[in-house]
Protein backbone atom coordinates (compact mmCIF):
# COMPACT_ATOMS: atom_id res chain seq x y z
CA UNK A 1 46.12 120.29 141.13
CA UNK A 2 48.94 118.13 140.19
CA UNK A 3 51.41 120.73 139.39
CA UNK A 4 53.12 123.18 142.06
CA UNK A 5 55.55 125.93 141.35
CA UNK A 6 58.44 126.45 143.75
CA UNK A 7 61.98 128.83 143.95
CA UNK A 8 65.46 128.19 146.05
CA UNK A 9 66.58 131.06 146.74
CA UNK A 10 70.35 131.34 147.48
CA UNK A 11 72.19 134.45 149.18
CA UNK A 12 74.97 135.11 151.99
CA UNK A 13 73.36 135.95 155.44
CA UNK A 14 75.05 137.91 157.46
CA UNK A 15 75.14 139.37 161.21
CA UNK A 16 73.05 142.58 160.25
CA UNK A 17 69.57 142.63 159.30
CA UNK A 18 68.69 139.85 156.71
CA UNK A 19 64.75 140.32 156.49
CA UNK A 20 65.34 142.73 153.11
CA UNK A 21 66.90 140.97 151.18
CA UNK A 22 64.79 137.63 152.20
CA UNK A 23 61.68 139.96 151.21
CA UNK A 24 63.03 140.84 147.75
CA UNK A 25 63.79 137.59 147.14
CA UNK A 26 60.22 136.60 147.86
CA UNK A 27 58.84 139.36 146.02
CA UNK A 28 60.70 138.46 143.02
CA UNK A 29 60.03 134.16 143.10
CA UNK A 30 55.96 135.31 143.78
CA UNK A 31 56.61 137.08 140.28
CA UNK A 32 57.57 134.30 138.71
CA UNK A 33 54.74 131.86 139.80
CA UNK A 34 56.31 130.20 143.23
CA UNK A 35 54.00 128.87 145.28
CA UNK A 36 57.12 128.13 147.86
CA UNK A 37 60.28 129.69 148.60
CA UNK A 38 62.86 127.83 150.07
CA UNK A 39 65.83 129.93 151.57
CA UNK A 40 68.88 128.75 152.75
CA UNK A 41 69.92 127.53 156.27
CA UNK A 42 70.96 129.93 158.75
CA UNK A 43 68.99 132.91 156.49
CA UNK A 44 67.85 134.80 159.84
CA UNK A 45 71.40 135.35 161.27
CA UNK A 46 75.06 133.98 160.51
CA UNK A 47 78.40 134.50 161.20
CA UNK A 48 81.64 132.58 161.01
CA UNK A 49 82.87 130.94 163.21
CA UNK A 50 80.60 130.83 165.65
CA UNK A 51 80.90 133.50 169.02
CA UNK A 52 78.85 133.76 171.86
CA UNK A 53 76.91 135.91 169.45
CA UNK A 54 75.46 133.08 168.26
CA UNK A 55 73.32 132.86 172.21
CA UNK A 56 72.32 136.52 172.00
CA UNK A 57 70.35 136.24 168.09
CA UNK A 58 68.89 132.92 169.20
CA UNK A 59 65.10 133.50 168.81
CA UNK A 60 62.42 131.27 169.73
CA UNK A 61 59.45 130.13 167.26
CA UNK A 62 57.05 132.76 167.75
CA UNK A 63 60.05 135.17 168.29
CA UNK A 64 60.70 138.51 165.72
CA UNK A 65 62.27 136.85 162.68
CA UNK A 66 59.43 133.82 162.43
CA UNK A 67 57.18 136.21 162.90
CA UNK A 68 57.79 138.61 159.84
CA UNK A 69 58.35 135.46 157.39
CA UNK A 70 54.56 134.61 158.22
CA UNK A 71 53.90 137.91 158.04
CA UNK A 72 55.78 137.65 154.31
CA UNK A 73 53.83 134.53 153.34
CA UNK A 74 50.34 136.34 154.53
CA UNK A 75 51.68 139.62 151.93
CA UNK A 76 52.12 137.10 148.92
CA UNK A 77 49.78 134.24 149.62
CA UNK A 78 52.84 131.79 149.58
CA UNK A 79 55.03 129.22 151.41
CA UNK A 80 58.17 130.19 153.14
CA UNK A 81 61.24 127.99 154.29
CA UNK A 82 64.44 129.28 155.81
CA UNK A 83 66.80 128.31 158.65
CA UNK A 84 67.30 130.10 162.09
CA UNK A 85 69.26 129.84 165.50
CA UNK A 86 66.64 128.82 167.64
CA UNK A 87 66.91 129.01 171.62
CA UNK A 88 67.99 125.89 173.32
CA UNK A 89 69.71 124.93 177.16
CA UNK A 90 72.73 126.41 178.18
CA UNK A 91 75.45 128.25 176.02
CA UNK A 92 74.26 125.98 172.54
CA UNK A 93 71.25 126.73 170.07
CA UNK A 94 69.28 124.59 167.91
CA UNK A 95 69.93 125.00 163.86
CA UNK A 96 66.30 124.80 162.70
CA UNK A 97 64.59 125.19 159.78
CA UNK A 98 60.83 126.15 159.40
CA UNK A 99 58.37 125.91 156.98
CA UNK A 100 55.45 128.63 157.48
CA UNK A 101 52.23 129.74 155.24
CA UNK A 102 50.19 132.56 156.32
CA UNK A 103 48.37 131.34 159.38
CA UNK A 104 51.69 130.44 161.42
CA UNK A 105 54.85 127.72 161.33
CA UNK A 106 53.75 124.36 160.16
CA UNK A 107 56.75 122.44 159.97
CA UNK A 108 59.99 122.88 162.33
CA UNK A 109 62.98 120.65 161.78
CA UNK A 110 65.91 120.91 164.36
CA UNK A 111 69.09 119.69 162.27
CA UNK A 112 70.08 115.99 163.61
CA UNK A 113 73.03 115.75 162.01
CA UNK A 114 75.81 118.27 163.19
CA UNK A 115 78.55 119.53 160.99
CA UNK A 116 81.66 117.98 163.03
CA UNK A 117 83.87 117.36 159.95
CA UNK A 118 86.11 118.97 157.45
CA UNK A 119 88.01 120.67 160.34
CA UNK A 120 84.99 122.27 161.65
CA UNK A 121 82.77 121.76 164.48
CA UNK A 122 78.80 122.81 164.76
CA UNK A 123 78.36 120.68 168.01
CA UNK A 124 80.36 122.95 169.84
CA UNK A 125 78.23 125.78 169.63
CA UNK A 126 74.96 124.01 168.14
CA UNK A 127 72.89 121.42 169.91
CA UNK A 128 71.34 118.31 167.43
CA UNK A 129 67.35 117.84 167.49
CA UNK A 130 66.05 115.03 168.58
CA UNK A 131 65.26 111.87 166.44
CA UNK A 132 61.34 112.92 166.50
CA UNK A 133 59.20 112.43 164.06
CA UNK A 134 59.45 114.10 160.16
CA UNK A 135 58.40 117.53 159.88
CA UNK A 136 56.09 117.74 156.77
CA UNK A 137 53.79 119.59 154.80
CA UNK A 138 51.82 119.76 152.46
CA UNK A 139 51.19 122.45 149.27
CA UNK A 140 48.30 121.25 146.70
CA UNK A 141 48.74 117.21 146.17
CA UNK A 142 52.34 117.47 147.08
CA UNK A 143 54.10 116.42 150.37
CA UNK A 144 56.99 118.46 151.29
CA UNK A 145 60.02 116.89 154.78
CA UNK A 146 62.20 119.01 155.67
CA UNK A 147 66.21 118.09 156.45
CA UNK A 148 69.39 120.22 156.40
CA UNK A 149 72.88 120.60 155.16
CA UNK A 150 74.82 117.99 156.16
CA UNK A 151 72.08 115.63 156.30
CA UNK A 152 72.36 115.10 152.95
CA UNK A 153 75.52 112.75 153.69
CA UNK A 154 73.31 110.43 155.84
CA UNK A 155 70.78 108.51 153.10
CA UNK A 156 68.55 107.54 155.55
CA UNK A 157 67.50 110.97 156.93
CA UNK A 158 65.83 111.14 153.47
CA UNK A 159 65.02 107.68 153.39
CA UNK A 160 63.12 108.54 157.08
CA UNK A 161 61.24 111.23 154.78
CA UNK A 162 60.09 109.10 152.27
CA UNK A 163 58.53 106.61 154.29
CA UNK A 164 56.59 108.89 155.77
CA UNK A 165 55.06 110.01 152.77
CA UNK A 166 57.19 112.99 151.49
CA UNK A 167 57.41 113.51 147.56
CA UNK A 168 59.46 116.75 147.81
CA UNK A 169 62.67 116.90 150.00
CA UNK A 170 63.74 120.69 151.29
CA UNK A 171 67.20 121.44 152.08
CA UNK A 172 68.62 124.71 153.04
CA UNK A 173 72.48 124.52 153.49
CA UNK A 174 75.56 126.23 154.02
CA UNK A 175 77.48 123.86 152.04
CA UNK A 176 81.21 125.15 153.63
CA UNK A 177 83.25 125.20 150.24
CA UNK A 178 86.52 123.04 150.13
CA UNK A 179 88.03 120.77 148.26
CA UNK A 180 85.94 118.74 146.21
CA UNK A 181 83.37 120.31 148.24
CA UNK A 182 81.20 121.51 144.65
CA UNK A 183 81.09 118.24 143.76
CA UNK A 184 79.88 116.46 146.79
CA UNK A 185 76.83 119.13 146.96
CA UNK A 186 75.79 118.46 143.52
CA UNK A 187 76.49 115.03 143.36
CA UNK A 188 74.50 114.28 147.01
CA UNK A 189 71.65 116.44 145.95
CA UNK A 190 71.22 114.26 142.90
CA UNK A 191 71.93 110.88 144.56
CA UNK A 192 68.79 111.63 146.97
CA UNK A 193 66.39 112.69 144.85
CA UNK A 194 67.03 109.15 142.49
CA UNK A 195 67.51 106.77 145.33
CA UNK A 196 64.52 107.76 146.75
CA UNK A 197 62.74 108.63 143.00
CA UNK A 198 61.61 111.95 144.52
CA UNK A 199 61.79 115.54 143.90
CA UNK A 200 64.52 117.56 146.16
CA UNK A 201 64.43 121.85 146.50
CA UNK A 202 68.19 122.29 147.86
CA UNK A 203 68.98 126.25 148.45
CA UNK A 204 72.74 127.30 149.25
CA UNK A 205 74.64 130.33 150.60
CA UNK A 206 76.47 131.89 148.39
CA UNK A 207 80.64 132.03 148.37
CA UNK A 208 82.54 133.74 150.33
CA UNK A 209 81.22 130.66 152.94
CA UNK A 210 78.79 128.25 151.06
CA UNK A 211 79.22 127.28 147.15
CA UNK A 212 75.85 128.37 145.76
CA UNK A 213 74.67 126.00 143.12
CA UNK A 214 71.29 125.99 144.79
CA UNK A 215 68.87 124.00 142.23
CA UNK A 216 65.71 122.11 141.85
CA UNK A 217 65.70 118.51 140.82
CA UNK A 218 63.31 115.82 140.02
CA UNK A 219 62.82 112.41 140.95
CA UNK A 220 65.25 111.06 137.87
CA UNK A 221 67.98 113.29 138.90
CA UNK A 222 67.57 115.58 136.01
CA UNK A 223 68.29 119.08 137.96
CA UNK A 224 65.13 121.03 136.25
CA UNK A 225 66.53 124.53 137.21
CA UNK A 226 69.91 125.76 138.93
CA UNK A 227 71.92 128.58 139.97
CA UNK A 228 75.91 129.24 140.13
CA UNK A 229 77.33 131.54 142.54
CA UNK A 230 75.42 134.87 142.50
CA UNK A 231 72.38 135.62 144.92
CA UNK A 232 69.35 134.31 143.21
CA UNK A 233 66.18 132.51 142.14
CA UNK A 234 65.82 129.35 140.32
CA UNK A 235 62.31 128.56 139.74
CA UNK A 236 60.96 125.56 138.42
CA UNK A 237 57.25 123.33 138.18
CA UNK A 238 57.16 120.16 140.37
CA UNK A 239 54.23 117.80 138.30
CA UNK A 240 52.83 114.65 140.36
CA UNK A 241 52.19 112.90 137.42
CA UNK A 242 55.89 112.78 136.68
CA UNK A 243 56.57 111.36 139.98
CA UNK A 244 53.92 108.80 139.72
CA UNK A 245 55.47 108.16 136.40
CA UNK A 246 59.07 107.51 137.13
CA UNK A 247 57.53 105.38 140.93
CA UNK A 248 56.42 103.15 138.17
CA UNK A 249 59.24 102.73 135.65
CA UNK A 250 61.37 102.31 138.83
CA UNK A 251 59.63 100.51 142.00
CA UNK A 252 62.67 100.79 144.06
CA UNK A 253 60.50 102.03 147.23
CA UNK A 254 58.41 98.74 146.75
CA UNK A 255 61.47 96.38 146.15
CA UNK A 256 63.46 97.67 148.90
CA UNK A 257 64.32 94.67 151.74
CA UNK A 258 65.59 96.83 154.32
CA UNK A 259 63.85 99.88 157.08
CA UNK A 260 65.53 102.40 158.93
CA UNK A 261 65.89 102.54 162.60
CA UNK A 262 67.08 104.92 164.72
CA UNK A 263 70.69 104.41 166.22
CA UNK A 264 70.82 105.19 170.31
């Protein structure tokens, strides 16, 4: 198979109960072909700023919340990717993002890059993952890395990705809005997916918080499906042969002179 449907889906988590609206969400994207969902980060529990409420809806991986999105991906026969405060040491959590099918997680990618900028401050509350190795998976003849968020303002977290085979990079955010914030989001989205001449599934939170403008894009840049700043579903086909294709107009993987190494 060298074609693979997948949906962002964007909406505002809050600190109630966000399993509901999750599950419509993947109701509706399994009606419309998705083989994946991708939800943003944070989609289990969030609240701003952070409180020590932030230590008591920690969860672990087999905990309550990872446990009914497998039980979601069993229901629909699908892939499932969203962000949640996982348990760490002390009085700080991890930000993680997992990537489950119906049998259990397979992928689980603790954010590396904390959001310590723009006046705000994720270290204080969140503890970064380790530099281990890429958290991948794969769906048909695709392979799918996770990263989140503010990641995207580091080139070689994706570039890390890519060499380890990836062809689709995942991103759920809560891209803060700010000034010029739009912009960056769309703009950094696009940059990674043609620096790297891959496909890239990027799923927002919606305003009052994040900016939305969740979207698909492929490995030209050319965003193949998009949303503005209501809850949704953009939906669109990711074909291998079009990767292959543009890998061969542009060989920048082959041509590149340079690795990435992790900083101590």
């Amino acid at each position: 198979m060298t074609v693979t449907t997948v949906a962002v889906a964007q909406f505002a988590p809050g600190v109630g109960d966000n399993l509901p609206m999750i599950t419509r969400l993947v109701g509706d994207a399994v009606g419309r072909g998705a083989r994946l969902i991708v939800l943003p980060e944070y989609s289990a529990w969030f609240e701003t700023p952070f409180t020590d409420a932030l230590v008591e809806h920690a969860e672990s991986l087999d905990g309550p919340f990872v446990r009914e999105l497998i039980a979601l991906a069993d229901r629909f026969g699908v892939w499932i990717v969203a962000g949640l405060v996982e348990r760490a040491e002390g009085m700080r959590v991890h930000n993680t993002v997992v990537a489950v099918d119906a049998t259990g997680v397979q992928a689980a990618y603790r954010k590396q890059h904390l959001y310590d900028a723009f006046g705000d401050r994720e270290s204080d509350r969140i503890a970064p993952g380790a530099l281990e190795a890429p958290q991948t998976f794969r769906i048909a003849d695709l392979t799918f890395g996770l990263m989140t968020c503010y990641d995207l303002r580091f080139p070689e977290s994706a570039r890390v990705l890519i060499d380890a085979g990836v062809d689709v990079m995942v991103v759920p955010a809560e891209w803060v809005r700010g000034p010029l914030k739009e912009d960056h989001w769309s703009t950094l989205v696009r940059a990674r997916a043609i620096e790297n001449t891959a496909f890239v599934l990027a799923a927002d939170q919606t305003p009052p918080i994040g900016v939305g403008r969740s979207m698909i894009v492929d490995p030209s840049g050319i965003v193949l499906a998009s949303l503005g700043t209501q809850e949704g579903l953009a939906v669109a086909t990711l074909d291998r042969t079009e990767l292959q294709r543009v890998r061969a107009v542009n060989p920048a993987l082959e041509l590149r002179r340079y690795r990435v190494e992790p900083k101590s």
